[in-house]
C-alpha atoms as a PDB file:
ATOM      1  CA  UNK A   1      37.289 -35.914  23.347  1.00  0.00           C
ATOM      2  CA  UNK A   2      38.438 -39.145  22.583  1.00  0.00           C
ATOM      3  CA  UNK A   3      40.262 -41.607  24.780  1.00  0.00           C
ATOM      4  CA  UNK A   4      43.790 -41.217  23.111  1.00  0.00           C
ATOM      5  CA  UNK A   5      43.322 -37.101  23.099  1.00  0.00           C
ATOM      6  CA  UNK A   6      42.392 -37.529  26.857  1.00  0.00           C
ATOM      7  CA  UNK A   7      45.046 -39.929  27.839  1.00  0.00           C
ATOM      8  CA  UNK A   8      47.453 -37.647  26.556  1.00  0.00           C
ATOM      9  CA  UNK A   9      46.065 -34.496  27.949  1.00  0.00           C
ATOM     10  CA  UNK A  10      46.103 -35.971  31.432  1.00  0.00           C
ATOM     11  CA  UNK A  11      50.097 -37.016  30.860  1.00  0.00           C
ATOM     12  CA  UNK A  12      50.743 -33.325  29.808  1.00  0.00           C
ATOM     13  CA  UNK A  13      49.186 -32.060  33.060  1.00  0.00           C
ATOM     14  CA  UNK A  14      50.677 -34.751  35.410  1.00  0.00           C
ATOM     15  CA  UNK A  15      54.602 -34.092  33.643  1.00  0.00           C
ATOM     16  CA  UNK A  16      53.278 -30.181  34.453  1.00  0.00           C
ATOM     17  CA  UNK A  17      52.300 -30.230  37.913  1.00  0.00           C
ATOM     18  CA  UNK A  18      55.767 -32.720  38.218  1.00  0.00           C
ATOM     19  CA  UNK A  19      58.277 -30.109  36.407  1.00  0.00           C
ATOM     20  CA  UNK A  20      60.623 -28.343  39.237  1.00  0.00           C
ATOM     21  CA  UNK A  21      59.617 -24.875  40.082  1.00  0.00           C
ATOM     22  CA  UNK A  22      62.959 -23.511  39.005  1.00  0.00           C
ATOM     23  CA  UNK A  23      62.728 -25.248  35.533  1.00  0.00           C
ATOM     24  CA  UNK A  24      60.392 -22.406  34.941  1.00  0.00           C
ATOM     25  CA  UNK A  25      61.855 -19.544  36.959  1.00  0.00           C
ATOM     26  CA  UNK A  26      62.119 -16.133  36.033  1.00  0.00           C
ATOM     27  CA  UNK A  27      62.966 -13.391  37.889  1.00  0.00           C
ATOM     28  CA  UNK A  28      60.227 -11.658  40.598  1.00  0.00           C
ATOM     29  CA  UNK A  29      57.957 -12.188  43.505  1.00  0.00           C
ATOM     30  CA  UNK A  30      56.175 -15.683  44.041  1.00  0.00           C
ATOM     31  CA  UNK A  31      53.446 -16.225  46.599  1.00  0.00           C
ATOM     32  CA  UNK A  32      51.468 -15.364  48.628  1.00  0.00           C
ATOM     33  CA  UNK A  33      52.310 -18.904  50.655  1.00  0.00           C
ATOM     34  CA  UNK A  34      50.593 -19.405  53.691  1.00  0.00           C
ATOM     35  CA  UNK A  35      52.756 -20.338  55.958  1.00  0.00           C
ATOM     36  CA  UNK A  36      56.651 -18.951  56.811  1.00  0.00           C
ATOM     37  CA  UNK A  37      58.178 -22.982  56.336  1.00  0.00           C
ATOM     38  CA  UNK A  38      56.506 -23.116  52.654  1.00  0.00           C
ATOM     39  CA  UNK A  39      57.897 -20.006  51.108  1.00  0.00           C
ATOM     40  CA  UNK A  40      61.564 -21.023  52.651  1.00  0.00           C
ATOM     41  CA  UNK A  41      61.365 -23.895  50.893  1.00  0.00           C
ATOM     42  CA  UNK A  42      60.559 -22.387  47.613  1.00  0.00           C
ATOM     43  CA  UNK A  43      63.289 -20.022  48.268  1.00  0.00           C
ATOM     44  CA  UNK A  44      65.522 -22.692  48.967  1.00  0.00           C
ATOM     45  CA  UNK A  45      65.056 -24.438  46.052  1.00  0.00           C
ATOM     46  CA  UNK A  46      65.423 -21.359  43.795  1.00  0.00           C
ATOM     47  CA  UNK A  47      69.076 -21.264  45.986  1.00  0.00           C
ATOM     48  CA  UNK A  48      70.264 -24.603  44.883  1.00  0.00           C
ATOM     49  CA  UNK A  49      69.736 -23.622  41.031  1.00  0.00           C
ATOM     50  CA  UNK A  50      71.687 -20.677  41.732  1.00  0.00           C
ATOM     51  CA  UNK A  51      69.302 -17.999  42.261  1.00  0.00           C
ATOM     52  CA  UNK A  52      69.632 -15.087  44.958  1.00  0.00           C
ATOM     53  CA  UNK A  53      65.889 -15.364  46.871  1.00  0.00           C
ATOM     54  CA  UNK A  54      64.537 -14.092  49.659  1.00  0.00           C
ATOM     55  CA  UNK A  55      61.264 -14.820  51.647  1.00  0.00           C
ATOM     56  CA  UNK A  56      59.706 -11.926  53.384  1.00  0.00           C
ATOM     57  CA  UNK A  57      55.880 -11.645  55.031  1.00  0.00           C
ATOM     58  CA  UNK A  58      53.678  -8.619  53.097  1.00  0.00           C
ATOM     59  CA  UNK A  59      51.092  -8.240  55.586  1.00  0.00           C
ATOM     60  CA  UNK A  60      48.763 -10.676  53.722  1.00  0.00           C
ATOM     61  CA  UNK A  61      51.357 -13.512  53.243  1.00  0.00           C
ATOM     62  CA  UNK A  62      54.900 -14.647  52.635  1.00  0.00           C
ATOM     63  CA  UNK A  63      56.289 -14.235  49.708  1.00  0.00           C
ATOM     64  CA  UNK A  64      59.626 -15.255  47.632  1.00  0.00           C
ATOM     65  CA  UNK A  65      61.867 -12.369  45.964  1.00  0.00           C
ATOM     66  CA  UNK A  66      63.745 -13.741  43.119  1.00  0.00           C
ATOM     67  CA  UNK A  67      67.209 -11.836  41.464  1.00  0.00           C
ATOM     68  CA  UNK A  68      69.605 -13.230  39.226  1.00  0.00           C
END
């Protein structure tokens, strides 16, 4: 790989992992999160964009329920 293939590679992933959750939302179930605070957040987030979400624990973790 060369260094300008590479450089650009790593600015792909690091505009990725920096994208909002919601700028790739669609609707379903996100998780498992680990804790109760986490998955509120995510479903708070998916609120402000105008989203109907709800966070609920499913015996193995919380998760996020996402509608239109």
């Amino acid at each position: 790989m060369t260094p300008r293939s590479r450089r650009m590679c790593l600015l792909a992933a690091v505009a990725w992992l920096g994208a909002p959750l919601t700028a790739l939302a669609r609707p379903g179930r996100y998780g498992p999160f680990a804790t109760a605070r986490r998955a509120q957040e995510v479903a708070n987030r998916f609120k402000a964009e105008g989203w109907r979400a709800a966070f609920f624990h499913d015996g193995d973790g919380w998760y996020v329920d996402v509608r239109r």
